[in-house]
Protein backbone atom coordinates (compact mmCIF):
# COMPACT_ATOMS: atom_id res chain seq x y z
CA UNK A 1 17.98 18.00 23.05
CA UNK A 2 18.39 19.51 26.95
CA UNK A 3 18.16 23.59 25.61
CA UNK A 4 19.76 24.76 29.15
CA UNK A 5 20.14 23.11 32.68
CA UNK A 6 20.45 24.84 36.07
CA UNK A 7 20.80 23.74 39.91
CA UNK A 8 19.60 25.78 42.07
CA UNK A 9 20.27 27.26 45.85
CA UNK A 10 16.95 26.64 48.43
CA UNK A 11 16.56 30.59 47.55
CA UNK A 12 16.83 30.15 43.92
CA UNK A 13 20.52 31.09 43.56
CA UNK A 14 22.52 29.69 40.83
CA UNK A 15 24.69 26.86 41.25
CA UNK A 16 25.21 26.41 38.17
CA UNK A 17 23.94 26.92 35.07
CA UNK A 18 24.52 25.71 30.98
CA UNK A 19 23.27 26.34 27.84
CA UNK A 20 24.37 23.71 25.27
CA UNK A 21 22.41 25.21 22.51
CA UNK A 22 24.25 28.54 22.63
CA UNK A 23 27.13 27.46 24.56
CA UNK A 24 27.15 29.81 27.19
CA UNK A 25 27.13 29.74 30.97
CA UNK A 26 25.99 33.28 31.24
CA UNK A 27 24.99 34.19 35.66
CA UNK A 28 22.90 37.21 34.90
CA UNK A 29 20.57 35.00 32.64
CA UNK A 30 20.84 32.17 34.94
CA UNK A 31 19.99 34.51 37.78
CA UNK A 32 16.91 36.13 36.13
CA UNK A 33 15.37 32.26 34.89
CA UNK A 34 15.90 31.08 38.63
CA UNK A 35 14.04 34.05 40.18
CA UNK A 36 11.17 33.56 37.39
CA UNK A 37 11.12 29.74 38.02
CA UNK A 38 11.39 29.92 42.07
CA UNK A 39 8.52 32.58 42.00
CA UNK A 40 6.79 30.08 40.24
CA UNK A 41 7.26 27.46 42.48
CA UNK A 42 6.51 29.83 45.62
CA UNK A 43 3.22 30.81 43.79
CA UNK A 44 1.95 26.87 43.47
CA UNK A 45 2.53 26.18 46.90
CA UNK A 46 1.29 29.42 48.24
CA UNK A 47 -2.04 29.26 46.29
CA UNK A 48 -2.17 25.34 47.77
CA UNK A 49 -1.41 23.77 43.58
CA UNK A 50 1.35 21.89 45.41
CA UNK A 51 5.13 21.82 44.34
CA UNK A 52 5.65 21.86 40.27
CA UNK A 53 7.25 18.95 38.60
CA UNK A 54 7.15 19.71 34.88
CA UNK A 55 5.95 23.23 33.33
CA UNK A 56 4.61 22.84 29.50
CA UNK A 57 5.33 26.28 27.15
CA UNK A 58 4.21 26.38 23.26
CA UNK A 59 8.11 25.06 22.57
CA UNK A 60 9.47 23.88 25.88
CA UNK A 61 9.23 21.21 28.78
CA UNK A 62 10.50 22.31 31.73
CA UNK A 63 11.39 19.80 34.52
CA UNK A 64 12.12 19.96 38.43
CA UNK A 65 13.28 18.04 41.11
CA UNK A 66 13.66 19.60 44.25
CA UNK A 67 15.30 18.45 47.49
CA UNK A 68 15.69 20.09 50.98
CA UNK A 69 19.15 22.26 49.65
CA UNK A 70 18.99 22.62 45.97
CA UNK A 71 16.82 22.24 42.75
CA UNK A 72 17.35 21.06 39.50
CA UNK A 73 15.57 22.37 36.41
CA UNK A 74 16.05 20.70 32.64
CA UNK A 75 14.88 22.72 30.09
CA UNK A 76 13.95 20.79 26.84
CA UNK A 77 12.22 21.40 23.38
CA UNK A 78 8.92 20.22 23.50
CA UNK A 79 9.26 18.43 19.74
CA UNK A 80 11.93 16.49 21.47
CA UNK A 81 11.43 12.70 20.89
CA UNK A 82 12.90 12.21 24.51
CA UNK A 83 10.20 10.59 26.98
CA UNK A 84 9.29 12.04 30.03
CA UNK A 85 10.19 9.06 31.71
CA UNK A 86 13.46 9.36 30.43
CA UNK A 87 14.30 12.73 31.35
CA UNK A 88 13.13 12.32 34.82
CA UNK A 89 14.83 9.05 35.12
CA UNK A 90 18.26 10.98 34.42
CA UNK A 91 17.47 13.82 37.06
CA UNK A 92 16.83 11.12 39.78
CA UNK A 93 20.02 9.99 39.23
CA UNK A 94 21.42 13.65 38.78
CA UNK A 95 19.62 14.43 42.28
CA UNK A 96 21.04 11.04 43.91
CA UNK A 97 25.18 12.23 43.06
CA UNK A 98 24.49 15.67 43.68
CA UNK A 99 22.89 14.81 47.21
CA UNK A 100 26.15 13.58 47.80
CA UNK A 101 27.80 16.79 47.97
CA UNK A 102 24.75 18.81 49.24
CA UNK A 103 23.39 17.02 52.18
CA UNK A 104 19.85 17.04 52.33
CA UNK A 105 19.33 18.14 55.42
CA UNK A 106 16.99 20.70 56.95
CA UNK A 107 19.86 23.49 57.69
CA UNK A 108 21.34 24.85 54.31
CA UNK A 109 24.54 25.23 53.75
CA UNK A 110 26.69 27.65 51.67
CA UNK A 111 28.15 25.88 48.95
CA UNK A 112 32.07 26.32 48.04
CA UNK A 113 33.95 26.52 44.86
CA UNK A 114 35.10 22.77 45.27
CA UNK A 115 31.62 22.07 45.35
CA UNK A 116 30.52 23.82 42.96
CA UNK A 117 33.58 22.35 40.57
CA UNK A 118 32.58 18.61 41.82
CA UNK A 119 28.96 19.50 40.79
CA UNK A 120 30.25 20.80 37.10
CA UNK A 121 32.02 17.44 36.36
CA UNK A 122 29.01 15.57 37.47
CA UNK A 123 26.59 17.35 35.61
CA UNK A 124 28.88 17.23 32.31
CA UNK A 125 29.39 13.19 32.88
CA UNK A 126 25.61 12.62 33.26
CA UNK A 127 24.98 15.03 30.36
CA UNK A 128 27.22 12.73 28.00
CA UNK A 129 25.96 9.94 29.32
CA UNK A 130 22.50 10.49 28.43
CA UNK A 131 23.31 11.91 25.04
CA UNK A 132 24.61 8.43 24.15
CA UNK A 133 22.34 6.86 25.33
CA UNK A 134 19.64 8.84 23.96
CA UNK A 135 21.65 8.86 20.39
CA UNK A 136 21.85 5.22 20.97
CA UNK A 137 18.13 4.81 21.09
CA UNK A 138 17.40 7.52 18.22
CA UNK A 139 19.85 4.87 16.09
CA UNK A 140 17.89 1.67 16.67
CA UNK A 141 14.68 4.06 16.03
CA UNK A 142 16.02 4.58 12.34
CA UNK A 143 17.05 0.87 11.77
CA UNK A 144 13.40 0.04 12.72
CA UNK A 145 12.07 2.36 10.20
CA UNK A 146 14.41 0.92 7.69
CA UNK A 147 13.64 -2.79 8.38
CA UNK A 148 9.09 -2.12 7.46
């Protein structure tokens, strides 16, 4: 299960943010994970690690994708039967729409409420998207089971 989602300004603003476990699309926590995770990011590159892809925690997988104007970051539990593979499958095709409305281009721009809005409904269809797909998957897991 995705435990929270966020896209992120260049400078680690929030875009936008959701937490589907506790329903909430709270900015002050949104704005204190983004500074923790883009001080994170800063610290890898700065120290020459290179740019983070996926963080590991005792409970949670964190994922990023980064391009020249935004970031995305997927937050999932780590006892979560979704593959790696999958996950980062979805944000590539996350990062493709959402390039569409934030050019990735060297000069940043400030992003509007429209955009913002367009970025919502495109987040909440690939969201529900992937949830059937993944419940899809978790169904023909069980009828395996069932049929040895």
């Amino acid at each position: 299960m995705i435990k929270s989602f966020y896209i992120l300004s260049v400078g680690g603003v929030p875009i936008y943010h959701y937490d589907p476990v506790e329903k909430k699309d709270s900015v002050a926590d949104a704005i204190l994970f983004s500074g923790l995770i883009t001080a994170i990011q800063n610290l890898m590159v700065e120290v020459k690690v290179g740019q983070p892809r996926t963080v590991t925690t005792e409970s949670n997988e964190v994922y990023l994708e980064t391009a020249n104007c935004f970031g995305i970051v997927l937050i999932k539990q780590l006892e979560d039967e979704i593959s790696p593979s999958d996950v980062k499958l979805m944000l590539s095709k996350l990062m493709e729409r959402i390039k569409r409305i934030i050019p990735d281009e060297e000069a940043c721009t400030y992003i509007e409420d429209e955009e913002r809005e367009e970025i919502k409904k495109i987040v909440d269809e690939e969201i529900t998207n992937w949830k059937e797909t993944y419940k899809d998957s978790e169904t023909i897991k069980e009828m395996k089971k069932g049929f040895w």
